[in-house]
C-alpha atoms as a PDB file:
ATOM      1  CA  UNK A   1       0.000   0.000   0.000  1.00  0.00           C
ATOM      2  CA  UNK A   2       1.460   3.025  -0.928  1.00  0.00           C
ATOM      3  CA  UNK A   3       0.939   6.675   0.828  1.00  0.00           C
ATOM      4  CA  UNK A   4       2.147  10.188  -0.415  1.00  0.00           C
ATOM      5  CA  UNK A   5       2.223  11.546   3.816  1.00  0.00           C
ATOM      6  CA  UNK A   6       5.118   9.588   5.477  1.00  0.00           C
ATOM      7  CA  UNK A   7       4.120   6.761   8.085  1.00  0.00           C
ATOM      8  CA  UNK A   8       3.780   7.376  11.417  1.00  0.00           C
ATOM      9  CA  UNK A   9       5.145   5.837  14.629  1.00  0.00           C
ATOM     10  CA  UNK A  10       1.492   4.564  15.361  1.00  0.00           C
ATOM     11  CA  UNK A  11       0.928   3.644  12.068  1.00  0.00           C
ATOM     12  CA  UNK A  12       4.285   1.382  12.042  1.00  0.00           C
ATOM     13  CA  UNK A  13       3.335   0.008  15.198  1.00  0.00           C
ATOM     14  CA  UNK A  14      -0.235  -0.715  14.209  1.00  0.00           C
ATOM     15  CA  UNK A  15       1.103  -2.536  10.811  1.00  0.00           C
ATOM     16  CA  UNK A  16       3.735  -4.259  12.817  1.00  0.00           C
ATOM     17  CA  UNK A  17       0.909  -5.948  15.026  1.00  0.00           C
ATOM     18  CA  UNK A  18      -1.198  -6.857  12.319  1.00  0.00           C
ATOM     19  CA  UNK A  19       1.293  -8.737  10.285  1.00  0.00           C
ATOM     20  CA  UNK A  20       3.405 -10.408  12.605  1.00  0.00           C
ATOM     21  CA  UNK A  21       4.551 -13.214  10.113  1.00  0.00           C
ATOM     22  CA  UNK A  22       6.392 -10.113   8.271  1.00  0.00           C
ATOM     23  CA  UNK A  23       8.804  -9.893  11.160  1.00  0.00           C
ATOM     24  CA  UNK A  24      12.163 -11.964  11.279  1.00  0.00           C
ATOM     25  CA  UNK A  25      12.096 -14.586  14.164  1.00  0.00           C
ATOM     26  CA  UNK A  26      14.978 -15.365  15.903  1.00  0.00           C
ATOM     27  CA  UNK A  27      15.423 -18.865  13.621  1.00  0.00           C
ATOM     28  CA  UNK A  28      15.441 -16.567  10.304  1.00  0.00           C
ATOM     29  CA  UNK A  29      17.831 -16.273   7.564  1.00  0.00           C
ATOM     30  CA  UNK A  30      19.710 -12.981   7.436  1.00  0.00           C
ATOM     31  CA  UNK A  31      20.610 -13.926   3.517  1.00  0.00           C
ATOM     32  CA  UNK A  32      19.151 -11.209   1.873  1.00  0.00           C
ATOM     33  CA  UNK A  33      21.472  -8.943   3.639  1.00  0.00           C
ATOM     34  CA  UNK A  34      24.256 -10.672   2.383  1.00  0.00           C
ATOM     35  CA  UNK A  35      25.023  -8.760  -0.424  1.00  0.00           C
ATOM     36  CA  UNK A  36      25.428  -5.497   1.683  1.00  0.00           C
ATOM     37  CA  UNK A  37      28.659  -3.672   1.055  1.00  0.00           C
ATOM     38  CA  UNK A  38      30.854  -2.567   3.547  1.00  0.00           C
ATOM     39  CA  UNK A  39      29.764   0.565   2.858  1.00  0.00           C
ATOM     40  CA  UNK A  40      26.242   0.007   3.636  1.00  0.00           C
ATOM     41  CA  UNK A  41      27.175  -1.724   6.806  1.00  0.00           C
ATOM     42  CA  UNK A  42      25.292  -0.973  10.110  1.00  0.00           C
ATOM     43  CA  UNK A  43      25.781   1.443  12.651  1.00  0.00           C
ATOM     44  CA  UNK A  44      26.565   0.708  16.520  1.00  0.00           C
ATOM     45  CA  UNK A  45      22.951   2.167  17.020  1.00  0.00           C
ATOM     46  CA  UNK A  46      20.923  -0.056  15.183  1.00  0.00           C
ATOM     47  CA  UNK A  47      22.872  -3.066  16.377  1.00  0.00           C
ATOM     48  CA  UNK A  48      22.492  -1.846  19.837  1.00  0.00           C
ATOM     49  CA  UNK A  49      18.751  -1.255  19.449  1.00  0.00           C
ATOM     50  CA  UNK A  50      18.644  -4.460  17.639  1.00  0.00           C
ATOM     51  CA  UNK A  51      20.312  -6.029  20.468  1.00  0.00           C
ATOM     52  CA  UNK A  52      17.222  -4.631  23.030  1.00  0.00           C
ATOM     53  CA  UNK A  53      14.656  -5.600  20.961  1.00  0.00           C
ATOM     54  CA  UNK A  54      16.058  -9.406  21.412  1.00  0.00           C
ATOM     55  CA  UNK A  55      14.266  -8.798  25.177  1.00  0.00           C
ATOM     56  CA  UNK A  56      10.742  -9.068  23.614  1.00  0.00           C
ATOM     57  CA  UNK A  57       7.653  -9.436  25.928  1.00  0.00           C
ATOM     58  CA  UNK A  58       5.441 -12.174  24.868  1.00  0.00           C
ATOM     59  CA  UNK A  59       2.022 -11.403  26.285  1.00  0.00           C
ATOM     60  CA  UNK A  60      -1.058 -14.208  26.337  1.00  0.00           C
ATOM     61  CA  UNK A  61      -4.106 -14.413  24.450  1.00  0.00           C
ATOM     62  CA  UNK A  62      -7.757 -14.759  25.197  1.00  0.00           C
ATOM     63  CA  UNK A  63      -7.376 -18.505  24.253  1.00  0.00           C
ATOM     64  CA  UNK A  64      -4.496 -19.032  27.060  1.00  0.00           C
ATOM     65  CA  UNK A  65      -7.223 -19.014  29.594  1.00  0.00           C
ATOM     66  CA  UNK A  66      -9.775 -21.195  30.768  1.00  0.00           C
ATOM     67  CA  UNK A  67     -12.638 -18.303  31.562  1.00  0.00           C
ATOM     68  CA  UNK A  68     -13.511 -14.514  30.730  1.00  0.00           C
ATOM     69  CA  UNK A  69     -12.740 -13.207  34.549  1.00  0.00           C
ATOM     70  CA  UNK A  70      -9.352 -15.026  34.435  1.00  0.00           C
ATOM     71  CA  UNK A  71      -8.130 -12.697  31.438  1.00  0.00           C
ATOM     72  CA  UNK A  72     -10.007  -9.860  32.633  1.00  0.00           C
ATOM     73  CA  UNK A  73      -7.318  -9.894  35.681  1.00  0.00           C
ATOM     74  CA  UNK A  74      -4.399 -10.756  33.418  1.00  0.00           C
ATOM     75  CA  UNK A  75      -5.140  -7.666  31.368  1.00  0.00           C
ATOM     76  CA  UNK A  76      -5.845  -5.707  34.179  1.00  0.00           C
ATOM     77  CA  UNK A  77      -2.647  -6.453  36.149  1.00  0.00           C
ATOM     78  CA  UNK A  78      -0.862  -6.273  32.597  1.00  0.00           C
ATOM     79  CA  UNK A  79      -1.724  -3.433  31.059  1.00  0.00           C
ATOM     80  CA  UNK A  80      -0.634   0.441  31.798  1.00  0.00           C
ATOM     81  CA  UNK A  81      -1.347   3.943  30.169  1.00  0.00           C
ATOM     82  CA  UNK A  82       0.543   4.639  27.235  1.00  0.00           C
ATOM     83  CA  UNK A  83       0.608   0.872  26.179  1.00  0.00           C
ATOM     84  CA  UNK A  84      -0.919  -0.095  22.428  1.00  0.00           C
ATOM     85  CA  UNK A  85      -3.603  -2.446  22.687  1.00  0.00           C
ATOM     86  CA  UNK A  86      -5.836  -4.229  19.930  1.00  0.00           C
ATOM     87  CA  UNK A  87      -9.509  -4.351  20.219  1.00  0.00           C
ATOM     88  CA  UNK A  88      -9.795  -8.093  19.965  1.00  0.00           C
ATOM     89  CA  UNK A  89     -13.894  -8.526  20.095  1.00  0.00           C
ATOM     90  CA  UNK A  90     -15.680  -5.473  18.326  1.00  0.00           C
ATOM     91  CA  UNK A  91     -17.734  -3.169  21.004  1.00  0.00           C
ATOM     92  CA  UNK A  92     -19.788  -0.203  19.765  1.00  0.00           C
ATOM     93  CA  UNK A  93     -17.641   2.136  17.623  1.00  0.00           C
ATOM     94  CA  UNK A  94     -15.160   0.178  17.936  1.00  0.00           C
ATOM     95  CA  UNK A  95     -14.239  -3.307  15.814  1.00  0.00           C
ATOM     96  CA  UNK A  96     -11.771  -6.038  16.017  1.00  0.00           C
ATOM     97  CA  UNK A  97      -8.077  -5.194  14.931  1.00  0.00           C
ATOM     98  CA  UNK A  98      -7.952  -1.728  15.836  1.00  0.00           C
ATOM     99  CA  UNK A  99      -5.093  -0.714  17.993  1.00  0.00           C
ATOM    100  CA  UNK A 100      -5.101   2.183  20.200  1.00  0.00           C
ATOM    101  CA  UNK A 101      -3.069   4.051  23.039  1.00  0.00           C
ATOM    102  CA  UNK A 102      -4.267   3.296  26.678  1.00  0.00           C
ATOM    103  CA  UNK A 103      -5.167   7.105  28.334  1.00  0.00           C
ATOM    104  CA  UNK A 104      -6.471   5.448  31.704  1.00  0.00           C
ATOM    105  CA  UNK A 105      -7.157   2.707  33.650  1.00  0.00           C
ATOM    106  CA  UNK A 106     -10.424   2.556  35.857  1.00  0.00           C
ATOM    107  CA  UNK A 107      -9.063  -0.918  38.134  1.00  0.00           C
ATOM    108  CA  UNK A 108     -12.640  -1.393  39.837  1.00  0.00           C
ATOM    109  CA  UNK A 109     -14.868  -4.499  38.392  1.00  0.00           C
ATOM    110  CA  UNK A 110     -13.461  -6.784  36.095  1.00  0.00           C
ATOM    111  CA  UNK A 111     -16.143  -6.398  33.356  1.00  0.00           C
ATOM    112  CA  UNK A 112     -16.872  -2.098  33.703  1.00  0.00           C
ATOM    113  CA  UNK A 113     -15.846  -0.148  30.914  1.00  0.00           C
ATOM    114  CA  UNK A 114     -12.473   0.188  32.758  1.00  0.00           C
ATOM    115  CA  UNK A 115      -9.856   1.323  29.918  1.00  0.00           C
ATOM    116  CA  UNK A 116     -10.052   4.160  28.291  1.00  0.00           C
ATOM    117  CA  UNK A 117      -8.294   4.110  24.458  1.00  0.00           C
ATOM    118  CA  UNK A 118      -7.685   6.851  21.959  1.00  0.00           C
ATOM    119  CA  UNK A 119      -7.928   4.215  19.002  1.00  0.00           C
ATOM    120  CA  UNK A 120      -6.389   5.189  15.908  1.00  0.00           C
ATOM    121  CA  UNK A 121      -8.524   6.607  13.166  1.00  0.00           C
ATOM    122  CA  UNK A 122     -10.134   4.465   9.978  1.00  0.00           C
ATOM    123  CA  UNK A 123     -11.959   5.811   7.102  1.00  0.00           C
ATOM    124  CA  UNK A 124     -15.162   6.776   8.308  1.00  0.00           C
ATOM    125  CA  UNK A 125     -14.039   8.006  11.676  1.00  0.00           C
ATOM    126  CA  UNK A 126     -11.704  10.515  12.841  1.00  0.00           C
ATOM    127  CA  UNK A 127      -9.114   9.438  15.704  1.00  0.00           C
ATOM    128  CA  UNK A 128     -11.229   9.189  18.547  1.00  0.00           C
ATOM    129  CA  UNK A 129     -11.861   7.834  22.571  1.00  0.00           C
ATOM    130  CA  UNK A 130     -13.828   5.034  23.580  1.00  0.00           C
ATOM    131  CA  UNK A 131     -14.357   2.995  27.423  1.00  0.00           C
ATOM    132  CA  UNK A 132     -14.044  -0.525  26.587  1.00  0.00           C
ATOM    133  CA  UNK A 133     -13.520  -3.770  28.873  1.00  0.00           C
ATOM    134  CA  UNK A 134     -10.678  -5.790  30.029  1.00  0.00           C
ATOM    135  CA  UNK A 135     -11.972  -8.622  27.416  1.00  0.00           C
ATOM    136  CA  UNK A 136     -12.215  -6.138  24.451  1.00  0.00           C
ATOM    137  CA  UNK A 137      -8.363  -5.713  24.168  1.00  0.00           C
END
């Protein structure tokens, strides 16, 4: 897909998570960079930040548990504001695969609209916030 504006970070993000077999696991082949020059070789940066990103957090998924309350409290002991979450059952204005930024946490009742998103905008709707459950994300 090609866009005239530049990406942004959220955008990058939001691709990453949707297309996670794009991403090189830790088994794959580094072949195609190969036929780098020495010229193009990388800087101590990107190896270092290549070297952090080694430390990945691996979080679990609605199917890792046995009932709805038990990942209700995973998420809520889990998540924090400022972390990217994807609406993973559709609520309202809001549908399944959306990511958006966490802006507050409301830690009472495991099924109250406790997190409050600013979810990236789609065609149709402008960036926008919306309560939705633990389960949602």
């Amino acid at each position: 897909e090609t866009s005239e504006t530049p990406p942004t970070a959220e955008r990058l993000v939001a691709w990453l998570l949707e297309h996670p077999e794009e991403c090189l696991s830790e088994s794959a082949s580094l072949s195609s960079f190969e036929a780098l020059s020495d010229k193009d070789s990388l800087s101590d940066e990107v190896t270092s930040c290549t070297e952090e990103s080694s430390s990945v957090t691996h979080y679990h998924k609605r199917s890792d548990f046995f009932s709805q309350d038990e990942y209700a409290m995973y998420v809520r002991d889990y998540v924090v504001p400022g972390m990217l979450v994807r609406c993973c059952k559709s609520v309202d204005e809001v549908h399944q695969g959306e990511v958006g930024r966490v802006l507050t946490i409301d830690h009472e009742g495991l099924h109250d609209l406790n997190l409050q998103v600013l979810w990236q905008e789609r065609v149709g709707r402008e960036q926008n916030t919306f309560w939705v459950r633990f389960i949602n994300v």
